[in-house]
PDB file of N, CA and C in Angstrom:
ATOM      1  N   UNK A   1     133.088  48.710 133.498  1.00  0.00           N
ATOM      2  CA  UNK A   1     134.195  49.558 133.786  1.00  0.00           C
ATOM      3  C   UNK A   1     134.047  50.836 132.957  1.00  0.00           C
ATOM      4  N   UNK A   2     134.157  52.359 133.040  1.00  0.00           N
ATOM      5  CA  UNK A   2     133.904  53.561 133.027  1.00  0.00           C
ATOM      6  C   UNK A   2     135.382  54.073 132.100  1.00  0.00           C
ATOM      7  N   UNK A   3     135.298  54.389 130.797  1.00  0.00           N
ATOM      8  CA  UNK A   3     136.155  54.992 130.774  1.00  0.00           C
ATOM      9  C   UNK A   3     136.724  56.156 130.699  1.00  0.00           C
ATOM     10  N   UNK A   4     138.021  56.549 131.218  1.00  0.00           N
ATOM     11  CA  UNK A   4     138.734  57.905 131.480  1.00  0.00           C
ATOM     12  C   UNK A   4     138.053  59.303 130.237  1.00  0.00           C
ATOM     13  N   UNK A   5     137.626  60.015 130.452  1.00  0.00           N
ATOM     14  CA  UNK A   5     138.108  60.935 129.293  1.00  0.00           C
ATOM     15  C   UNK A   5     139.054  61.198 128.711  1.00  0.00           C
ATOM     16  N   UNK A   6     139.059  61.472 127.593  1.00  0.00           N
ATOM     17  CA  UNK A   6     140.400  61.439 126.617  1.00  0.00           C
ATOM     18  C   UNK A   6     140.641  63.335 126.939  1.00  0.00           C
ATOM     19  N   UNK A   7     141.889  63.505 126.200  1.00  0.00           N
ATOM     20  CA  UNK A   7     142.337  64.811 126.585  1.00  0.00           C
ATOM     21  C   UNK A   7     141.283  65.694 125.433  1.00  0.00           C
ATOM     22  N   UNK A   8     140.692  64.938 124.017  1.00  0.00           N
ATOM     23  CA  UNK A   8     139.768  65.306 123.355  1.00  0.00           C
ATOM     24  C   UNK A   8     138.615  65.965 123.703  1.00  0.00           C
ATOM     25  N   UNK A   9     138.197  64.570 124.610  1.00  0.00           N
ATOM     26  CA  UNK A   9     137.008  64.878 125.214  1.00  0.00           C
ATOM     27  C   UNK A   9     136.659  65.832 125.963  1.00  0.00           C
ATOM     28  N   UNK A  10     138.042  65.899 126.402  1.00  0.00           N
ATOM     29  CA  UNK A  10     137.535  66.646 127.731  1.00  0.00           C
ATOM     30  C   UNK A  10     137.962  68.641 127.421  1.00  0.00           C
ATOM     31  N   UNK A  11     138.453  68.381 126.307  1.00  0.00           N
ATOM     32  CA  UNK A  11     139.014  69.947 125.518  1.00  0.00           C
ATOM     33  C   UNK A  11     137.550  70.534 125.067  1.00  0.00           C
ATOM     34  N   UNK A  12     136.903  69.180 124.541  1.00  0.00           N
ATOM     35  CA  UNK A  12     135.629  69.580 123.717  1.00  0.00           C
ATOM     36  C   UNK A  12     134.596  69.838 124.280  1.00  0.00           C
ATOM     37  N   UNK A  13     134.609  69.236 125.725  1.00  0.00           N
ATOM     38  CA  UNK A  13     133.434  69.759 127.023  1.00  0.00           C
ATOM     39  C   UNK A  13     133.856  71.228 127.160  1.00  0.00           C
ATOM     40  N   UNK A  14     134.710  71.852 127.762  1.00  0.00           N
ATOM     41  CA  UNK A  14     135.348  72.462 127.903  1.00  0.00           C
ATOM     42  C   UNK A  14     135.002  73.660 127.276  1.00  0.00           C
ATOM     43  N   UNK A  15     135.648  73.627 125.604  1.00  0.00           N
ATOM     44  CA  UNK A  15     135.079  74.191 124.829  1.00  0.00           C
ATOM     45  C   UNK A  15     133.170  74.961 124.432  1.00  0.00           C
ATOM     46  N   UNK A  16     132.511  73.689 124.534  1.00  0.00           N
ATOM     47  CA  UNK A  16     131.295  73.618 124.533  1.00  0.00           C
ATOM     48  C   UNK A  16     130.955  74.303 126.030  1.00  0.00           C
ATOM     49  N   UNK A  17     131.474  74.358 127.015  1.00  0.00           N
ATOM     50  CA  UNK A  17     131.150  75.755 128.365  1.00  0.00           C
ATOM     51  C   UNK A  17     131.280  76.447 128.518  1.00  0.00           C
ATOM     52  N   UNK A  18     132.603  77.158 127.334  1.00  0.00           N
ATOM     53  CA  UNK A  18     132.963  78.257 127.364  1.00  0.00           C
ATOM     54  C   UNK A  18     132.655  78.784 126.625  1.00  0.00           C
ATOM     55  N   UNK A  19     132.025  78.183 125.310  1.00  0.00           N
ATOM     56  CA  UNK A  19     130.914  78.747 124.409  1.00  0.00           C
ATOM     57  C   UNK A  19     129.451  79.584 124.694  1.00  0.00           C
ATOM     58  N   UNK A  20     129.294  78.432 126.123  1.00  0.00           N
ATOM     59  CA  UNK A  20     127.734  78.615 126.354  1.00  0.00           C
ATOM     60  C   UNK A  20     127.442  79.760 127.237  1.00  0.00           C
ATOM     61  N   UNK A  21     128.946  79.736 128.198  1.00  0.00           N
ATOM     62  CA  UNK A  21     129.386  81.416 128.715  1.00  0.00           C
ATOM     63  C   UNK A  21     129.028  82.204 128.192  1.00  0.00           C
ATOM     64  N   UNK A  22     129.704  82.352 126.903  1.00  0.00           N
ATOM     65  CA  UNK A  22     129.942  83.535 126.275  1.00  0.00           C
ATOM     66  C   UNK A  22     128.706  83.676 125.603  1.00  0.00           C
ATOM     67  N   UNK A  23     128.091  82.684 124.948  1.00  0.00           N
ATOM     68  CA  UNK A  23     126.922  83.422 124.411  1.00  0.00           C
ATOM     69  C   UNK A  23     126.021  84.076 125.586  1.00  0.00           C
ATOM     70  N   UNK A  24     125.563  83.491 126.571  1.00  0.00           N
ATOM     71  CA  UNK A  24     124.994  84.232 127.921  1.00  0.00           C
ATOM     72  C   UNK A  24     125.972  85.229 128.132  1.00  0.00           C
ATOM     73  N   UNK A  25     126.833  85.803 127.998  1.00  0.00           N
ATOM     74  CA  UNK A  25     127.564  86.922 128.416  1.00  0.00           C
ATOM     75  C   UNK A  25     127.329  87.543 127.661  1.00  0.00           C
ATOM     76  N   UNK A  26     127.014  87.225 126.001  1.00  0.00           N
ATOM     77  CA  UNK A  26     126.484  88.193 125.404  1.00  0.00           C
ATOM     78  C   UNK A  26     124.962  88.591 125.226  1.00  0.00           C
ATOM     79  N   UNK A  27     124.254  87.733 125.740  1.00  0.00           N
ATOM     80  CA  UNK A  27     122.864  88.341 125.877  1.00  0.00           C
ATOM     81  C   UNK A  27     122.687  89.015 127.210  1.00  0.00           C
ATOM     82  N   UNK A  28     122.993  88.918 128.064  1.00  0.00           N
ATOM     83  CA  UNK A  28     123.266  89.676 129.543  1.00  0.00           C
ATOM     84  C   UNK A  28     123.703  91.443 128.894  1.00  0.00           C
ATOM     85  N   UNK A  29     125.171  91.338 128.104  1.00  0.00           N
ATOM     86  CA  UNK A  29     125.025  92.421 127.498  1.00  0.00           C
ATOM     87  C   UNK A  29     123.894  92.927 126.951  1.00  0.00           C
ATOM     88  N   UNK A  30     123.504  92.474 125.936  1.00  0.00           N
ATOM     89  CA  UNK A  30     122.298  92.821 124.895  1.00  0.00           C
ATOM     90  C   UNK A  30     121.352  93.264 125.887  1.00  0.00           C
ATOM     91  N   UNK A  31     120.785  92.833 126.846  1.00  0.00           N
ATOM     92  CA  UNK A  31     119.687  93.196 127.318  1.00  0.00           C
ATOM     93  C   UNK A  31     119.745  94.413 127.938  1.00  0.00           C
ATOM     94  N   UNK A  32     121.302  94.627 128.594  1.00  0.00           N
ATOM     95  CA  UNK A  32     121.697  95.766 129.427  1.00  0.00           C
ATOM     96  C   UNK A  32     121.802  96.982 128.525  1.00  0.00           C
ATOM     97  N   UNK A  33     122.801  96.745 127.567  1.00  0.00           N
ATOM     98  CA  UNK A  33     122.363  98.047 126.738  1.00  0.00           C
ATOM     99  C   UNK A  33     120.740  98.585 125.931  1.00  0.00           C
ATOM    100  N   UNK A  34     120.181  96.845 125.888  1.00  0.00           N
ATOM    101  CA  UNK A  34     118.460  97.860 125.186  1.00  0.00           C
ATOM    102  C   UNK A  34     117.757  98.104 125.944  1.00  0.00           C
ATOM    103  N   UNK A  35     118.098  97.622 126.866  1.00  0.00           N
ATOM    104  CA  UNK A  35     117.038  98.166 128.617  1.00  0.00           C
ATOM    105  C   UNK A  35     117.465  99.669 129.204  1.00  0.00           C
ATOM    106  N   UNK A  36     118.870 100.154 128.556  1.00  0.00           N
ATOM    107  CA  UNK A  36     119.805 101.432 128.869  1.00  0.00           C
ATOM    108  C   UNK A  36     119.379 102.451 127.942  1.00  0.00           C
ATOM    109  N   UNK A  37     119.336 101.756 126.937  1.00  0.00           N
ATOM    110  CA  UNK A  37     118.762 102.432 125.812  1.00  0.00           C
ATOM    111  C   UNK A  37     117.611 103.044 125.818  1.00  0.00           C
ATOM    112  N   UNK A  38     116.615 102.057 126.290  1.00  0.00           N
ATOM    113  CA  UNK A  38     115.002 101.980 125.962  1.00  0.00           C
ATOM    114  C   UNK A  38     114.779 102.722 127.429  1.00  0.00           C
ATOM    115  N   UNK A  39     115.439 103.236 128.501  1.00  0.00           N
ATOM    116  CA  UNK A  39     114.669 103.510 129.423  1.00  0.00           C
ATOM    117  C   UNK A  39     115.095 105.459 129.589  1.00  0.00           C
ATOM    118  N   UNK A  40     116.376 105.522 128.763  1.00  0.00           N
ATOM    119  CA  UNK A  40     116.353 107.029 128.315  1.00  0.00           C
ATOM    120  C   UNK A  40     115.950 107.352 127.185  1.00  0.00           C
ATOM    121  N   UNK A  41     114.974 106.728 126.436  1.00  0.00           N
ATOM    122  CA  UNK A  41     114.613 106.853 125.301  1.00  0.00           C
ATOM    123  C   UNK A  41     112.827 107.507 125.673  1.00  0.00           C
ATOM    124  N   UNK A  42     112.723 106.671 127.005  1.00  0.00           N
ATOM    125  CA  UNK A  42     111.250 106.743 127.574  1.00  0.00           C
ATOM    126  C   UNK A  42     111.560 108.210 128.683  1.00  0.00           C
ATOM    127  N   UNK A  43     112.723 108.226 128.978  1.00  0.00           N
ATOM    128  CA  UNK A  43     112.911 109.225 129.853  1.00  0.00           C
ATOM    129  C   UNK A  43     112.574 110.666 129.062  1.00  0.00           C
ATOM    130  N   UNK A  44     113.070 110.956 127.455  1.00  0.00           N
ATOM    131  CA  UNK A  44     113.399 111.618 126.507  1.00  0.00           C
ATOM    132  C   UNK A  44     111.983 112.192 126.500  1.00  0.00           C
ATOM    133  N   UNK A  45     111.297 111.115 126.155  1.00  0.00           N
ATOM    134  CA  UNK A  45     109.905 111.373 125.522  1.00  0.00           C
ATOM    135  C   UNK A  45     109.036 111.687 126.952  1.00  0.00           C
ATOM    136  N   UNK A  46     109.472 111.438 128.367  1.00  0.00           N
ATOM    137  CA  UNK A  46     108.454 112.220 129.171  1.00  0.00           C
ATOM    138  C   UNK A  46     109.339 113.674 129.290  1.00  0.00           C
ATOM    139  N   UNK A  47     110.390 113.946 129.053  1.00  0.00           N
ATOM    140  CA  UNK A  47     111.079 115.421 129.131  1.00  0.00           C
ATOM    141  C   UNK A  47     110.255 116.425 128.356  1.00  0.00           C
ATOM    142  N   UNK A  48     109.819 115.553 127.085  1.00  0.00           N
ATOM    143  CA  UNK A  48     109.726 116.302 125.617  1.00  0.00           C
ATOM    144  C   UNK A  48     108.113 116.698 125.807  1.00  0.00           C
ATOM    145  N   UNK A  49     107.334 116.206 126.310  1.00  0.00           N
ATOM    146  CA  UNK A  49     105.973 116.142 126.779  1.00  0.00           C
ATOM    147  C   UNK A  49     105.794 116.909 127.759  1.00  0.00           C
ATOM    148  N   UNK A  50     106.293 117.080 129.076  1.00  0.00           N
ATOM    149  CA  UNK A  50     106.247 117.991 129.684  1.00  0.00           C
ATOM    150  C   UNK A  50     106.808 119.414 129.240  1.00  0.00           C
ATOM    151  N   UNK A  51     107.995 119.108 128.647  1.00  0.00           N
ATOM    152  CA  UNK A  51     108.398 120.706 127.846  1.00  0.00           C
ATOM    153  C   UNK A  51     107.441 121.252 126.698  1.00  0.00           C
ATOM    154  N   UNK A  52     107.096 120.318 126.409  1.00  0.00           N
ATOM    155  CA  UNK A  52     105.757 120.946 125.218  1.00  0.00           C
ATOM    156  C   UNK A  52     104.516 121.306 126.059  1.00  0.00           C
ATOM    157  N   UNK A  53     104.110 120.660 127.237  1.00  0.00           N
ATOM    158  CA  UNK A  53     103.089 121.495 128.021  1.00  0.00           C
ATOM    159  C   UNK A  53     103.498 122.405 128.404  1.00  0.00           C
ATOM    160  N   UNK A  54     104.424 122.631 129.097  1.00  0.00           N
ATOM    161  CA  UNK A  54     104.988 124.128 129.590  1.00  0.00           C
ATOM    162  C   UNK A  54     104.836 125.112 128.865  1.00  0.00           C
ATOM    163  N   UNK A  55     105.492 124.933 127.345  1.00  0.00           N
ATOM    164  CA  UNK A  55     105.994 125.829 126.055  1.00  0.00           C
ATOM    165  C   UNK A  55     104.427 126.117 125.632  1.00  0.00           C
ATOM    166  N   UNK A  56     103.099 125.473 125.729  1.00  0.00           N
ATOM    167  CA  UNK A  56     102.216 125.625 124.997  1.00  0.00           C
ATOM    168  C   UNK A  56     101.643 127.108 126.201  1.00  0.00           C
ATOM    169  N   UNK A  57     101.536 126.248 127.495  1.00  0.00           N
ATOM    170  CA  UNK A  57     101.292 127.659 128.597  1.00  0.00           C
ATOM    171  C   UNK A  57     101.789 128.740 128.060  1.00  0.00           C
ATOM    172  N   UNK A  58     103.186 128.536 128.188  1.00  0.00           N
ATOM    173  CA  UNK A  58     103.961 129.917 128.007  1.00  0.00           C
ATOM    174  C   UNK A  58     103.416 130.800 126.571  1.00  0.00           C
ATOM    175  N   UNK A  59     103.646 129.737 125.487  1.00  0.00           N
ATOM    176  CA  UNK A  59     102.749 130.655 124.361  1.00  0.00           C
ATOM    177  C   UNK A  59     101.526 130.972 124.287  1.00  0.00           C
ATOM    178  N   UNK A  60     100.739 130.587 125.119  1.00  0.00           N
ATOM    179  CA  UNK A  60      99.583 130.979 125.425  1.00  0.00           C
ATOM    180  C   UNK A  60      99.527 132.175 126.327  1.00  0.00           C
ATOM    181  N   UNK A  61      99.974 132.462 127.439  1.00  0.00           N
ATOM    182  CA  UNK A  61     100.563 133.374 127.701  1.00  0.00           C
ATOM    183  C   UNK A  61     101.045 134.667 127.393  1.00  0.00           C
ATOM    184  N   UNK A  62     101.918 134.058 126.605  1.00  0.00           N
ATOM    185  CA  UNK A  62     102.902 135.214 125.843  1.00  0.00           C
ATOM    186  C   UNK A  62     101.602 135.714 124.655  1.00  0.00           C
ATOM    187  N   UNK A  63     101.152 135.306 124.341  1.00  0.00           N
ATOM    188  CA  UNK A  63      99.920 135.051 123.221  1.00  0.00           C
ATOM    189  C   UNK A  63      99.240 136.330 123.567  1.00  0.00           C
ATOM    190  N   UNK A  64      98.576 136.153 124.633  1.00  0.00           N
ATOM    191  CA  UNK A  64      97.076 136.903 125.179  1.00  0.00           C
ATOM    192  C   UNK A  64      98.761 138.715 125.571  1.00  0.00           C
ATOM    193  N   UNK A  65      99.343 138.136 126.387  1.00  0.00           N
ATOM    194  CA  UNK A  65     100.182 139.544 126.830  1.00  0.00           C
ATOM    195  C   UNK A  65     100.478 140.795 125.619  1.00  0.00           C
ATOM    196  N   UNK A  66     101.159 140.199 124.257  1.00  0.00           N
ATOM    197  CA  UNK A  66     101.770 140.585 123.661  1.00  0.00           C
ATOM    198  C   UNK A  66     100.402 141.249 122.719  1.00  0.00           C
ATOM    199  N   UNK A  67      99.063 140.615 122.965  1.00  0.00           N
ATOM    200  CA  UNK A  67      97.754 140.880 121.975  1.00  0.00           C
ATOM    201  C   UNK A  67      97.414 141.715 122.988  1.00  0.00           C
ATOM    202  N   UNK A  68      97.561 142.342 124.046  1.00  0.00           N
ATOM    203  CA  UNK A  68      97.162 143.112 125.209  1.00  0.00           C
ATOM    204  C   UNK A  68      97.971 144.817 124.729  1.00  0.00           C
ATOM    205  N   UNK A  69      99.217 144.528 124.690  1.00  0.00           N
ATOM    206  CA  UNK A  69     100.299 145.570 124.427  1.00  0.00           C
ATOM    207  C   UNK A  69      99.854 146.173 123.496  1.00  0.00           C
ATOM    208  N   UNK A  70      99.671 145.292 121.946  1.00  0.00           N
ATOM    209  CA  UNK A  70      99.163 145.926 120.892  1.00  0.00           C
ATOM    210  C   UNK A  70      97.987 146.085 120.605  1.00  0.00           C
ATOM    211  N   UNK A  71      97.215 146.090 121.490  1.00  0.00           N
ATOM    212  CA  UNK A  71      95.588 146.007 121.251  1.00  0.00           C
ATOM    213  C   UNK A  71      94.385 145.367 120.773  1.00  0.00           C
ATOM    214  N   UNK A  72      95.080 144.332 120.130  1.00  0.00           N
ATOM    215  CA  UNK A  72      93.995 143.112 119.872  1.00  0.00           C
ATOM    216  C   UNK A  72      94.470 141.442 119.922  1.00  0.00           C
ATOM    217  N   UNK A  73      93.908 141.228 120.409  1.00  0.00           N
ATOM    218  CA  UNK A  73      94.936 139.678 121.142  1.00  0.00           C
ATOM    219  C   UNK A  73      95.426 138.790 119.504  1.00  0.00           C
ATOM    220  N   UNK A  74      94.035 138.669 119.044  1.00  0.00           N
ATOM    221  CA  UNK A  74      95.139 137.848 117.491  1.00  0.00           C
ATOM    222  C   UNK A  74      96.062 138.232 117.544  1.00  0.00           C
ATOM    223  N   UNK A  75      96.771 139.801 117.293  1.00  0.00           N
ATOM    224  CA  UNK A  75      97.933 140.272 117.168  1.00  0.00           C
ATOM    225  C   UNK A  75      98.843 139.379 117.508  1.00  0.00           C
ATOM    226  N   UNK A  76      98.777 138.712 118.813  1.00  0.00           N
ATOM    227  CA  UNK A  76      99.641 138.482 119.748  1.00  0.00           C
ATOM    228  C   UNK A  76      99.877 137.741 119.500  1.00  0.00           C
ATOM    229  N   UNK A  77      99.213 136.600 119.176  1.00  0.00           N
ATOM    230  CA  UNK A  77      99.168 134.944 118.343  1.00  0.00           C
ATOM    231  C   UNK A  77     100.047 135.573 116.761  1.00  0.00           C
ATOM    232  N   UNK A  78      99.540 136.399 116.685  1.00  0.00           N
ATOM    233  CA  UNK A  78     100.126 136.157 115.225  1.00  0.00           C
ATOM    234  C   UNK A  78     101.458 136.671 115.277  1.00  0.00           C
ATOM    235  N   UNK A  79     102.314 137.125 116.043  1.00  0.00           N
ATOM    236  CA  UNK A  79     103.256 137.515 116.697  1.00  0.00           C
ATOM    237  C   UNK A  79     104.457 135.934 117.230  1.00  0.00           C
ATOM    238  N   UNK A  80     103.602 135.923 118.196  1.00  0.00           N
ATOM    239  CA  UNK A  80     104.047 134.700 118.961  1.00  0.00           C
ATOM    240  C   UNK A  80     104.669 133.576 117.765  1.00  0.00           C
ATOM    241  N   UNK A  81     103.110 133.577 116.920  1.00  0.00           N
ATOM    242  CA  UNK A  81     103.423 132.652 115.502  1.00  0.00           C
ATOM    243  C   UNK A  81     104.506 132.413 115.052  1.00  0.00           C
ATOM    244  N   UNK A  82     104.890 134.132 114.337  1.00  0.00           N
ATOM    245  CA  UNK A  82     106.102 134.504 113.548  1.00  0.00           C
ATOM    246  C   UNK A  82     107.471 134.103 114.119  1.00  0.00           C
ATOM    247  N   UNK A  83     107.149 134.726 115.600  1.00  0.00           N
ATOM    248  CA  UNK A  83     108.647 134.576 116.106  1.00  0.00           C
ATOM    249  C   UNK A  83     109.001 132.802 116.579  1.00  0.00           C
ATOM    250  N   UNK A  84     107.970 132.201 116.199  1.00  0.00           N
ATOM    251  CA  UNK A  84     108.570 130.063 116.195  1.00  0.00           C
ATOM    252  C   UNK A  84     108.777 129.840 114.612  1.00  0.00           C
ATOM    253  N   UNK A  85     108.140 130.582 113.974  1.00  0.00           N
ATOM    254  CA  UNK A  85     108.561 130.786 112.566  1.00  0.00           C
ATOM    255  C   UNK A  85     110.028 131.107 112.294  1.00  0.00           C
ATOM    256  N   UNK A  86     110.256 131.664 112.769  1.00  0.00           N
ATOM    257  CA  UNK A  86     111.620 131.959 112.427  1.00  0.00           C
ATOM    258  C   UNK A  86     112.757 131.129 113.709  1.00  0.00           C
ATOM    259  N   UNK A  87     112.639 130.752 114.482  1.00  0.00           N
ATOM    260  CA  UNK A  87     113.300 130.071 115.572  1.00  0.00           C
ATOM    261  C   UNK A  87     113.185 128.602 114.686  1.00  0.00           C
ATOM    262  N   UNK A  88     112.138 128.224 114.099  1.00  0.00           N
ATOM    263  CA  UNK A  88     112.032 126.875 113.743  1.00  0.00           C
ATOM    264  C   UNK A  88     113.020 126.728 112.366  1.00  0.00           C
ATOM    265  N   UNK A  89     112.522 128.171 111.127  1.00  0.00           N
ATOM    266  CA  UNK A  89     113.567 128.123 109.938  1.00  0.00           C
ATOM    267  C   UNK A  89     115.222 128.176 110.534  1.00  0.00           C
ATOM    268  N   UNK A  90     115.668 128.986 111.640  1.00  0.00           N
ATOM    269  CA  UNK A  90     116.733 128.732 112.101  1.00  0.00           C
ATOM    270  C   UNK A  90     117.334 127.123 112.361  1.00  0.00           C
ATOM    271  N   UNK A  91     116.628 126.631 113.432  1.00  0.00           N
ATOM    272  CA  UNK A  91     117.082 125.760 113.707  1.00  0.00           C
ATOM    273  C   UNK A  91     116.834 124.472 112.515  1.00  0.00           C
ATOM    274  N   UNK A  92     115.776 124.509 111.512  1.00  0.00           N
ATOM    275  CA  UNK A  92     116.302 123.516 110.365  1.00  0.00           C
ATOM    276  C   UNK A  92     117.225 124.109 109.382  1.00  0.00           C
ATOM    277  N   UNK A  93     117.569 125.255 109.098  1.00  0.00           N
ATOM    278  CA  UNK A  93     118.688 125.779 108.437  1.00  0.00           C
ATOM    279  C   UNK A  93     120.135 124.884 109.316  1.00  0.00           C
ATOM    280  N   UNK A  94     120.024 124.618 110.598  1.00  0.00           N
ATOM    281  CA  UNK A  94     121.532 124.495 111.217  1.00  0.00           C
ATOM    282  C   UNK A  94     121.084 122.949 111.853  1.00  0.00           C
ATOM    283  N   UNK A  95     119.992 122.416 111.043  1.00  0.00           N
ATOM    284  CA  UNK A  95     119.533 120.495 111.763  1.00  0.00           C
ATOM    285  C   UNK A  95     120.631 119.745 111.849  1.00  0.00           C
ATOM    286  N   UNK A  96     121.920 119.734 110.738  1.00  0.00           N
ATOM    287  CA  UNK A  96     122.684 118.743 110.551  1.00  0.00           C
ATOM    288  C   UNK A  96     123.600 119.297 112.013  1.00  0.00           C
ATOM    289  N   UNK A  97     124.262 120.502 111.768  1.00  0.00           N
ATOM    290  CA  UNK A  97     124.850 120.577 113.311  1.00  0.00           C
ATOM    291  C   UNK A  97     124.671 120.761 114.858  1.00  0.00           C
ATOM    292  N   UNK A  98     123.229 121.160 114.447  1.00  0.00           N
ATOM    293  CA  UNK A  98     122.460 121.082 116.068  1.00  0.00           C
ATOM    294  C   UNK A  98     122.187 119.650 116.268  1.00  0.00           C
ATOM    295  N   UNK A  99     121.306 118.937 115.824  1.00  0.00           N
ATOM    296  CA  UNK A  99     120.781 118.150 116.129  1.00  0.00           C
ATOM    297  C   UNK A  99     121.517 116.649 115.635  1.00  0.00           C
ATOM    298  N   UNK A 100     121.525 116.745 114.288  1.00  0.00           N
ATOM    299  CA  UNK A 100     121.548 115.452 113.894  1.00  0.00           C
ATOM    300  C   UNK A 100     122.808 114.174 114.323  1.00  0.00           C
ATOM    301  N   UNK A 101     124.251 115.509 114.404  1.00  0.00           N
ATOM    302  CA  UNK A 101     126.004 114.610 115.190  1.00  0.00           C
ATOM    303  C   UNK A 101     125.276 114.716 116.329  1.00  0.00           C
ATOM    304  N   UNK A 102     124.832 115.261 117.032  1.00  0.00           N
ATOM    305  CA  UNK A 102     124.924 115.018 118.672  1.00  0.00           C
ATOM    306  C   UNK A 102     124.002 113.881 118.995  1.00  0.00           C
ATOM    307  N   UNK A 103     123.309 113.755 118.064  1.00  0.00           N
ATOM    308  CA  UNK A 103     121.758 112.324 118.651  1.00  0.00           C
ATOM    309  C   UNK A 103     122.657 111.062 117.740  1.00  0.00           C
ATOM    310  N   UNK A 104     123.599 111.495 116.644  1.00  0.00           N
ATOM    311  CA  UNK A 104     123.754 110.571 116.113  1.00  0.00           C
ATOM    312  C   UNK A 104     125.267 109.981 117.200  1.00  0.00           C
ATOM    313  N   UNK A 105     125.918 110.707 117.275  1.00  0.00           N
ATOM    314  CA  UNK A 105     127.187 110.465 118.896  1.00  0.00           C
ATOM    315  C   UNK A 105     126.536 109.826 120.217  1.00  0.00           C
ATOM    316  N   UNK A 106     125.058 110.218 120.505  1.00  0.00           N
ATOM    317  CA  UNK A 106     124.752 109.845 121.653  1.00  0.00           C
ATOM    318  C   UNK A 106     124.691 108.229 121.428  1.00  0.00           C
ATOM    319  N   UNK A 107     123.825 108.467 120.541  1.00  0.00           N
ATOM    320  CA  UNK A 107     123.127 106.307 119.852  1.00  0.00           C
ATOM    321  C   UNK A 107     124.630 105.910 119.992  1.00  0.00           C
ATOM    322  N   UNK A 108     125.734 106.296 119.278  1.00  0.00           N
ATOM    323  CA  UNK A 108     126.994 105.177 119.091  1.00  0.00           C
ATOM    324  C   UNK A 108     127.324 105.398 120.280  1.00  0.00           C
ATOM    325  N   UNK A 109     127.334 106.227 120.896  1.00  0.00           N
ATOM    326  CA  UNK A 109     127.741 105.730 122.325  1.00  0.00           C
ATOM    327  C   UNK A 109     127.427 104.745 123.183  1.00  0.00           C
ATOM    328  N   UNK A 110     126.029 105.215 123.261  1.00  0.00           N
ATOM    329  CA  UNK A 110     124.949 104.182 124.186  1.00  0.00           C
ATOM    330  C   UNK A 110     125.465 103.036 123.768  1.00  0.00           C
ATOM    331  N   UNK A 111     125.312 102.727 121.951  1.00  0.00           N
ATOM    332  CA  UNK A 111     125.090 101.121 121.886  1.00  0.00           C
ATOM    333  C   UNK A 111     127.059 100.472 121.897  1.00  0.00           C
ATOM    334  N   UNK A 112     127.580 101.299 121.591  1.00  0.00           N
ATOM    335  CA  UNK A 112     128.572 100.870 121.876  1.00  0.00           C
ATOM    336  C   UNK A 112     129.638 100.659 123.175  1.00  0.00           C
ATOM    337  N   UNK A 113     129.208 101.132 124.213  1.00  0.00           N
ATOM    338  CA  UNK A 113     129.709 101.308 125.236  1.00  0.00           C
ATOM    339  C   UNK A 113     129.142 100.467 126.040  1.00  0.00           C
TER     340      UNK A 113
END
């Protein structure tokens, strides 16, 4: 003869399924946000690669033009040089408010949302 489950028993099954839910509900999460994460992270880095081929054309470019104007192409390089020289001291003079809240807002977003 089979006996009934107790109201124990059957709280503690219960329990133990709604546990096993939730931990699968939380790896279902987990995966969704590092797969969300990880696939604009890969998106980032082919943006950043193609914009650095472009930017290298263009200064190459701008390079030979600007060494044309003034009459001897180094010029132009050494020109071109100066003026990322100073675009680059700019933008690490102002890193914490250009760059660093907005990448650091994006991450808490992503992972928190």
């Amino acid at each position: 003869m089979e006996s009934k489950p107790t109201n124990v028993e059957d709280l503690y099954q219960k329990l133990s399924e709604y546990a096993d839910v939730r931990i699968n509900l939380f790896k279902l999460k987990s995966i969704n946000k590092i797969s969300g994460f990880m696939s604009s992270v890969v998106t980032i880095v082919i943006l950043i690669i193609l914009f650095g081929a472009v930017l290298l054309c263009l200064t190459v470019g701008a390079g030979f033009l600007i060494g044309e104007w003034v009459g001897k192409v180094y010029y132009g390089f050494f020109i071109v040089g100066a003026i990322y020289l100073i675009i680059g001291l700019v933008i690490y003079s102002m890193r914490d408010k250009l760059i660093k809240t907005k990448v650091s807002n994006k991450l808490i977003k992503d992972l928190l949302d």
